[in-house]
Protein backbone atom coordinates (compact mmCIF):
# COMPACT_ATOMS: atom_id res chain seq x y z
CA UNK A 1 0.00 0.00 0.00
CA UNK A 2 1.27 3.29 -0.59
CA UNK A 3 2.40 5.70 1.82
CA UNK A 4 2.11 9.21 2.57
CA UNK A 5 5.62 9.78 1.23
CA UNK A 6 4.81 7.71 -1.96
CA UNK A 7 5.30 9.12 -4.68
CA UNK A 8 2.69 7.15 -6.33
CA UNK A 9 -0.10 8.56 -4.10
CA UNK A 10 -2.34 10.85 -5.24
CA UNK A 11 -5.07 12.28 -3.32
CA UNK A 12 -7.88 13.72 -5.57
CA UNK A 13 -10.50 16.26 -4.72
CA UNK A 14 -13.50 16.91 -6.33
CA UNK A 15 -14.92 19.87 -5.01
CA UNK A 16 -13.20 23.52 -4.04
CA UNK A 17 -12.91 23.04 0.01
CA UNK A 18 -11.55 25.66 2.56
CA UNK A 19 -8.26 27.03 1.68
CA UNK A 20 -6.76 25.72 5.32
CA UNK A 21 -8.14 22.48 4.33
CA UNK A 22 -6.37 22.52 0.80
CA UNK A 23 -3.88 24.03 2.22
CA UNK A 24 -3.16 21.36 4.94
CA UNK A 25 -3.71 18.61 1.96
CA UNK A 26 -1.20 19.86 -0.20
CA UNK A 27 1.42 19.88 2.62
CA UNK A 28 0.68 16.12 3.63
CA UNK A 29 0.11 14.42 0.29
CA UNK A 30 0.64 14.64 -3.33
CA UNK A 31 -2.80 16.47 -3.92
CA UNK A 32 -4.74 17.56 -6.95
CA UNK A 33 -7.73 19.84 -6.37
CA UNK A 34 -10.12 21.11 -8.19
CA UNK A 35 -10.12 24.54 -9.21
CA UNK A 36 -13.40 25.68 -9.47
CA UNK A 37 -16.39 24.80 -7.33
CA UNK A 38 -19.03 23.33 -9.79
CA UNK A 39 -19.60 19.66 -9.50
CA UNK A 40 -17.98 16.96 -11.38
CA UNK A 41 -19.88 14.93 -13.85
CA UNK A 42 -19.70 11.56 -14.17
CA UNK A 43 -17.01 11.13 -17.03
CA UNK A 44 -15.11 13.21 -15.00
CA UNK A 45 -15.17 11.82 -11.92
CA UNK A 46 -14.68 8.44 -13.69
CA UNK A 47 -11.43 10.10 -14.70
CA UNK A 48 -10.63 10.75 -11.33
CA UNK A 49 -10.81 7.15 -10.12
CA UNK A 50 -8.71 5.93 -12.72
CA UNK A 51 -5.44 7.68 -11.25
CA UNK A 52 -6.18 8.89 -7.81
CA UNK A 53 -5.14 6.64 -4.76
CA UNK A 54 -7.79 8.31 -2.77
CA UNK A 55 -10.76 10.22 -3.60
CA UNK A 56 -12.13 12.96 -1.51
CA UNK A 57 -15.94 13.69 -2.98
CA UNK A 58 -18.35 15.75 -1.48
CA UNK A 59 -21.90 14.68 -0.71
CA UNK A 60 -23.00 16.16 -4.22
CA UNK A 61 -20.82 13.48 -6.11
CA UNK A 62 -22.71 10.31 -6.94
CA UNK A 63 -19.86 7.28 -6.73
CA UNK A 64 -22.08 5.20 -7.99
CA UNK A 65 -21.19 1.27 -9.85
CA UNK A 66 -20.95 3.16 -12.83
CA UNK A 67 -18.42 5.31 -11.57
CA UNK A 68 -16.60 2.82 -9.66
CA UNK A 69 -16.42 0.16 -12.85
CA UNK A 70 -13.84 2.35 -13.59
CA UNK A 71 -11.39 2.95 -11.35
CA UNK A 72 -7.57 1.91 -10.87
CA UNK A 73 -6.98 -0.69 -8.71
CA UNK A 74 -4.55 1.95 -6.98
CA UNK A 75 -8.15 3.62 -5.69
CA UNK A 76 -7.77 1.93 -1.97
CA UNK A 77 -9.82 5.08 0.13
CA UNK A 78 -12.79 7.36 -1.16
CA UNK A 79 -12.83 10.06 2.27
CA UNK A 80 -16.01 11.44 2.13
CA UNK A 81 -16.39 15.45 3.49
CA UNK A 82 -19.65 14.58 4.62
CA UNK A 83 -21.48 13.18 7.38
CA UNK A 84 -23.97 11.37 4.97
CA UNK A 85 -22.70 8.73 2.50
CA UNK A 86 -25.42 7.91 0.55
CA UNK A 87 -23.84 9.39 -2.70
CA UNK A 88 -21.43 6.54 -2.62
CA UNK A 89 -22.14 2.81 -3.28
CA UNK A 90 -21.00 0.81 -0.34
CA UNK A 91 -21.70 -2.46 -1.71
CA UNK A 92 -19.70 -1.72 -4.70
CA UNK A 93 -17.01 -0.07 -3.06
CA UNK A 94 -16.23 -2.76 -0.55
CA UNK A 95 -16.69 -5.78 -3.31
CA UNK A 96 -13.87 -3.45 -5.06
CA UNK A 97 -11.80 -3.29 -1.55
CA UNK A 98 -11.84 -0.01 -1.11
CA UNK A 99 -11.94 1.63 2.25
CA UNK A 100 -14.94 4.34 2.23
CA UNK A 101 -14.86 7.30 5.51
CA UNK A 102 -17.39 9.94 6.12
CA UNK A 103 -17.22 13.18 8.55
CA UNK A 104 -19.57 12.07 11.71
CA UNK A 105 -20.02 14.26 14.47
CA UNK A 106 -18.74 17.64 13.51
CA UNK A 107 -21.34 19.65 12.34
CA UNK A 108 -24.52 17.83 14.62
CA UNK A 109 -24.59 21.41 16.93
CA UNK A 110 -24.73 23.26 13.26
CA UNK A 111 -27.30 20.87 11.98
CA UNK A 112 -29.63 21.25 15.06
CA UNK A 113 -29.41 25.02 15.12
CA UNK A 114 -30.53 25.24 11.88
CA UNK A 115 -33.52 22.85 12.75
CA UNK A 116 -34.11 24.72 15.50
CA UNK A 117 -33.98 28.03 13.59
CA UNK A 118 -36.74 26.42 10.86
CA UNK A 119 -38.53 25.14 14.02
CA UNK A 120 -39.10 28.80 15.13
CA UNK A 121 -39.47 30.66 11.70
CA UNK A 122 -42.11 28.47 9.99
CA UNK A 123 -45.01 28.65 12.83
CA UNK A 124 -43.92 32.26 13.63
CA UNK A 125 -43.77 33.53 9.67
CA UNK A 126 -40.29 34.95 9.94
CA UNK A 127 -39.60 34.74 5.95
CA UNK A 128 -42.95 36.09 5.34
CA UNK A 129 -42.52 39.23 8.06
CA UNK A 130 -38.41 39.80 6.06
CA UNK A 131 -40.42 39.54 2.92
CA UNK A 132 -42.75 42.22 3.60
CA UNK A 133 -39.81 44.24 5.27
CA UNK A 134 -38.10 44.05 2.25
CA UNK A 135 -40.53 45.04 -0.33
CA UNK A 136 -40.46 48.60 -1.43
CA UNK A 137 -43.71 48.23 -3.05
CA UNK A 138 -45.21 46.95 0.84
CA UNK A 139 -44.95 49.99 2.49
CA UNK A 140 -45.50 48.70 5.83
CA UNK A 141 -47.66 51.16 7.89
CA UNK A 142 -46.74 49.83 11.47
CA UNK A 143 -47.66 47.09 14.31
CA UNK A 144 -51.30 46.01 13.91
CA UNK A 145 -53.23 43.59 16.48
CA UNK A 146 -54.54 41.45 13.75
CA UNK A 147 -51.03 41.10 11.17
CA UNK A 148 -48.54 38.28 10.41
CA UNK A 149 -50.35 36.09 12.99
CA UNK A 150 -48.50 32.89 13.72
CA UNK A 151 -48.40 30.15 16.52
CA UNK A 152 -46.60 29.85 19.26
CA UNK A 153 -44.39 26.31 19.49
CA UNK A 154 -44.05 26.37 23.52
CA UNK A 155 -46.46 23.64 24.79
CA UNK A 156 -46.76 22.14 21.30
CA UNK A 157 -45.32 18.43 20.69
CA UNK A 158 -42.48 18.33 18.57
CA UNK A 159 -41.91 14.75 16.84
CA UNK A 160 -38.43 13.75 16.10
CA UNK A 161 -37.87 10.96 13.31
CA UNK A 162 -34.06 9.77 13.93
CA UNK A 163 -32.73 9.89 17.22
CA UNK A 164 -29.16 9.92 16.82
CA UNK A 165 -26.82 12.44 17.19
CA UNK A 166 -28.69 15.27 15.64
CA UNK A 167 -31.83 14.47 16.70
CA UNK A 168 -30.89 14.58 20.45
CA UNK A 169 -29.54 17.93 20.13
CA UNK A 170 -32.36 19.12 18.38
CA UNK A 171 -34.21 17.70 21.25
CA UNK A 172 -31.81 19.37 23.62
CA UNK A 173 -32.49 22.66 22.20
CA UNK A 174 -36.52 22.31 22.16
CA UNK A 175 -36.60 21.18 25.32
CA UNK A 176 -35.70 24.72 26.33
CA UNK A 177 -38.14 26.32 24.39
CA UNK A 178 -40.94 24.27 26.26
CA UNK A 179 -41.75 21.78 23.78
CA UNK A 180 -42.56 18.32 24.37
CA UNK A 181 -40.16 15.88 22.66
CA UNK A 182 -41.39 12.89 21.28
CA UNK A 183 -39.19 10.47 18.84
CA UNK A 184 -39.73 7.29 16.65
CA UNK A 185 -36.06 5.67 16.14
CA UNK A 186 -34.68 2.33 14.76
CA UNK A 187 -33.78 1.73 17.94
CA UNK A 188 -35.13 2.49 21.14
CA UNK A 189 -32.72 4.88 23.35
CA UNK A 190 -31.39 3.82 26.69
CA UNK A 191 -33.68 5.67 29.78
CA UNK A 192 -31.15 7.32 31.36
CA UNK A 193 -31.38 9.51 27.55
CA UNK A 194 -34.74 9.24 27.35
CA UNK A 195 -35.48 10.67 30.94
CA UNK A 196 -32.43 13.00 30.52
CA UNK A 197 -34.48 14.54 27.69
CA UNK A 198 -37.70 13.92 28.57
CA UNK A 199 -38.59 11.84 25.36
CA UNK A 200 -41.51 9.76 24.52
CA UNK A 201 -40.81 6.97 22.38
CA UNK A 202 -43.15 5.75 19.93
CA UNK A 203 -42.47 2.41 18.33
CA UNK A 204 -44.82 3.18 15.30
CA UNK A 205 -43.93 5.99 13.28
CA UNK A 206 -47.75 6.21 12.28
CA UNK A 207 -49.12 6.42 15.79
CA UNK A 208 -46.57 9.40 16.51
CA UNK A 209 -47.18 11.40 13.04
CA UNK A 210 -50.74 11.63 14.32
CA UNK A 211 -50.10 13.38 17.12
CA UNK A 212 -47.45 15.62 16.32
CA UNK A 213 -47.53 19.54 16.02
CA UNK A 214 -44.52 19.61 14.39
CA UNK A 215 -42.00 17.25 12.83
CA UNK A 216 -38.38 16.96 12.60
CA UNK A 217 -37.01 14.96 10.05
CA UNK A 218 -32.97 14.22 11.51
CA UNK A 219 -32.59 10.48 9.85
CA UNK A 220 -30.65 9.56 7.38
CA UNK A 221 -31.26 9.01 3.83
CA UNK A 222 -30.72 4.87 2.87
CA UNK A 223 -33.09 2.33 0.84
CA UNK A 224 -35.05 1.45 4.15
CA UNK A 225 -35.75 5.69 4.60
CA UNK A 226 -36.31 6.69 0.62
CA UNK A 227 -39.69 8.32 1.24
CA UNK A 228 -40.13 7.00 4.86
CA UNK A 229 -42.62 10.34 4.67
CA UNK A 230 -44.47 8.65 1.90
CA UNK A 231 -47.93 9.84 0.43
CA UNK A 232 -49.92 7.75 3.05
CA UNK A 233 -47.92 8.94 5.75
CA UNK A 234 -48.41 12.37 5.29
CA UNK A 235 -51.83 12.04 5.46
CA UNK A 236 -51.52 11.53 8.70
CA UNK A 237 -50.56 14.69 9.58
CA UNK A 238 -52.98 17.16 11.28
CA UNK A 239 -54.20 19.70 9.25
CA UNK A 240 -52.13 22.58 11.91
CA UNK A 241 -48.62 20.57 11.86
CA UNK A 242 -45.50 21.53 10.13
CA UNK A 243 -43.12 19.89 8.68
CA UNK A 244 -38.92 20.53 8.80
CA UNK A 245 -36.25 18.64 7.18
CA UNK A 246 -32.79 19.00 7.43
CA UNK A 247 -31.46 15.40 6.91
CA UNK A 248 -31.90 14.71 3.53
CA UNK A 249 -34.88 15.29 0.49
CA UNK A 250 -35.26 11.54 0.12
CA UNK A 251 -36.93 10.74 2.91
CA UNK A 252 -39.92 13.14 2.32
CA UNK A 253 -42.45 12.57 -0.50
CA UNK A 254 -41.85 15.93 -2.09
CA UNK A 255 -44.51 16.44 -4.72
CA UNK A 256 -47.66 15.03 -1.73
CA UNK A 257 -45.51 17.67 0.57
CA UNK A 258 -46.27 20.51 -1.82
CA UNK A 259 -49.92 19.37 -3.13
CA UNK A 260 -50.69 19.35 0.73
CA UNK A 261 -49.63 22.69 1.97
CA UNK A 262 -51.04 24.22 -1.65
CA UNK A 263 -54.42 22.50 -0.66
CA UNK A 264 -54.58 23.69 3.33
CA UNK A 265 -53.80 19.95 4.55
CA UNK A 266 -50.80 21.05 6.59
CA UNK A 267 -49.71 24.31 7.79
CA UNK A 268 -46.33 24.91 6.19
CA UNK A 269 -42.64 23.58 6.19
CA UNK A 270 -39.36 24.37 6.43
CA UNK A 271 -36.80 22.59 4.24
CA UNK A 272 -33.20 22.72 4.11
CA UNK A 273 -32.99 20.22 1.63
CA UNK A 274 -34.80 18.32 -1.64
CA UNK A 275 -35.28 15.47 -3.48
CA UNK A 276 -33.33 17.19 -6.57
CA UNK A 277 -30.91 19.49 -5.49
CA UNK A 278 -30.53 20.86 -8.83
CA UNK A 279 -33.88 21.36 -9.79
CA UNK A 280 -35.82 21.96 -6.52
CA UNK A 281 -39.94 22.00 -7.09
CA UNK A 282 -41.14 25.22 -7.82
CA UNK A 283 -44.26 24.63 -5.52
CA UNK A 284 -42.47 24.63 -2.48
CA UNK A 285 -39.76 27.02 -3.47
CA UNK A 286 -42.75 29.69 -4.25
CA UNK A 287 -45.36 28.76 -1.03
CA UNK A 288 -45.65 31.87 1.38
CA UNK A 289 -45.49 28.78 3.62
CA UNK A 290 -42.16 26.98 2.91
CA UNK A 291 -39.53 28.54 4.43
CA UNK A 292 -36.75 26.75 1.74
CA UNK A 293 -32.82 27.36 2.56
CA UNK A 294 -29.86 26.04 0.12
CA UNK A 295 -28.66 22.96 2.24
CA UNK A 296 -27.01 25.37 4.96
CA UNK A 297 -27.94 23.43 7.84
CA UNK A 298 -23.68 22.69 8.25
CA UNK A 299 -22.88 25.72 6.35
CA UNK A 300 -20.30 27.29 9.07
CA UNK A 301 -16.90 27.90 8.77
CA UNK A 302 -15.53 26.12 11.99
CA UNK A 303 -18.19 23.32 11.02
CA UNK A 304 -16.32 23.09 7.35
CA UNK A 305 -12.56 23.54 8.95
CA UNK A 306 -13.67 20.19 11.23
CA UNK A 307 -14.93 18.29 8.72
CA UNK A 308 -11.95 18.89 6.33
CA UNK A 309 -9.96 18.00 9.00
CA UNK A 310 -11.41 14.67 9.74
CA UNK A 311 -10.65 13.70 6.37
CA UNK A 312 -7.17 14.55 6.58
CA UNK A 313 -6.74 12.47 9.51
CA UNK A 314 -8.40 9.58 7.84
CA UNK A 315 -6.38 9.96 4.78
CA UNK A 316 -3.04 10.22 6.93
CA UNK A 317 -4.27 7.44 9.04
CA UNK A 318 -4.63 5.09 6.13
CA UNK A 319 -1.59 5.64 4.29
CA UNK A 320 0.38 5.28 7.57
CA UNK A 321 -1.02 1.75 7.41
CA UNK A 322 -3.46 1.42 10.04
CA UNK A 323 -7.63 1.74 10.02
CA UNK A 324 -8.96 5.59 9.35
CA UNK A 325 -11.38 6.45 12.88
CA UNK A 326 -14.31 6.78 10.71
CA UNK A 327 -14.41 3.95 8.33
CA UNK A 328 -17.76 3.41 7.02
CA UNK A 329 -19.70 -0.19 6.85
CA UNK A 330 -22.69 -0.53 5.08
CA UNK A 331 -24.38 -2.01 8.08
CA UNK A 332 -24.44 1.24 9.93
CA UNK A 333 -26.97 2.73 7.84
């Protein structure tokens, strides 16, 4: 296997990252980035594999079996800068032998202040209210009694779908805004966490979606969870609940999620991300009751800084010889 000192490593990025990231790269191992920050397409990142001895994609390039079918048998480690790793194919990679590691941890306080932030500006109509402030053509007369009415969210029962790391600190940070925290998991969480954060469990996903004001999608996006929020499911919703995601588009049925709120059958949503990033539906984009961010739920700079470094010290860690912290199995998702 190649070392750090090889000169036959070559560490490929795919994506422009922070220059102290880059910078760091360069200075460690034989590194080609990319000099722009548009996404690589497919030939192109089929290029990539051929040569590079590891691959550093971000969560925007598919490594799918397509991709992979071509690559070197030098390609030994694809470091993902992300926390999610559903743009790569596990199966493929491992049949292949090559090591895949993601970015966990690092940006779950980012993550859940954003959710939290969506959490607050949906039911209280903060886009709306910047809209109007905004609008030279509004020409806002004052406070009224009767304007920009929202609800409040203390009392109300916030549902959390995926209880893992993200999804306890969103629960962390509702808590203290006096909502009730109720969760539907894979797996059940230890009492001393449940009692800790004062979460209701509910074993059927249906049951809970029933009786939720509000719900928090934190789960992450895998075969089992493709539209987990399906048609059916969203039905279930009450008529006054919202909706945020943050995790991934996937999970949600996007096109029942914007016929609902266009039709009055639930009361809005905030959305950090979609089913097609690069075409995002127009119905949700132009609600007055979506509030719809660019995927900045881990947009910080420290958040960015940690998960570059991560990679680095999986990279470094695997050319050294020995296993990278955050190797990825295909079991864990």
């Amino acid at each position: 296997m190649p070392t750090a000192a090889s000169p036959k490593t070559l560490v490929i990025v795919t994506r422009k990252l922070p220059d102290a990231v880059e910078t760091r790269m360069c200075e460690l191992f034989p590194t080609k980035l990319s000099s722009t920050d548009v996404r690589m397409t497919a030939a192109q990142l089929g290029e990539a594999v051929k040569t590079a001895t590891v691959l550093v994609p971000t969560i925007s390039d598919r490594i799918d079996r397509a991709v992979l079918a071509q690559a070197g048998p030098q390609l030994k480690l694809i470091a993902n800068f992300g926390t999610g790793v559903d743009n790569i194919d596990l199966d493929t990679a491992r049949n292949r032998g090559i090591i895949v590691t993601n970015t966990p941890g690092v940006l779950t306080e980012d993550t859940a202040d954003m959710t939290m932030a969506l959490i607050l500006a949906v039911p209280r109509r903060l886009a709306e209210g910047t809209a109007i402030m905004k609008d030279p053509l509004t020409q806002w007369s004052g406070w009224s009694p009767t304007s920009m009415l929202g609800h409040r969210i203390w009392g109300k029962r916030l549902g959390i779908v995926g209880m893992g790391r993200i999804g306890q600190a969103v629960a962390r940070r509702a808590r203290a805004f006096g909502l009730q925290i109720h969760y539907h998991n894979r797996r059940r969480l230890p009492e001393a966490i449940e009692r800790d954060l004062e979460a209701t469990y509910w074993e059927s996903l249906d049951q809970m979606l029933m009786r939720m004001d509000i719900v928090s999608i934190n789960c992450p996006h895998t075969p089992a969870t493709f539209h987990l929020l399906s048609a059916r499911r969203l039905k279930l919703l009450k008529p006054t609940a919202y909706l945020v995601n943050t995790a991934r588009g996937e999970v949600v049925d996007e096109n029942e999620l914007a016929r609902m709120i266009e039709t009055g059958a639930i009361a809005g949503a905030g959305l950090d991300v979609f089913e097609d990033e690069s075409a995002v539906n127009p119905r949700l984009v132009a609600s007055p009751k979506v509030v719809a961010l660019p995927h900045m739920g881990s947009a910080t700079i420290e958040g960015r800084i940690d998960m570059g470094e991560k990679v680095i010290v999986n990279i470094k860690t695997f050319l050294d010889g020995h296993a990278p912290p955050d190797r990825v199995h295909a079991a864990m998702f």
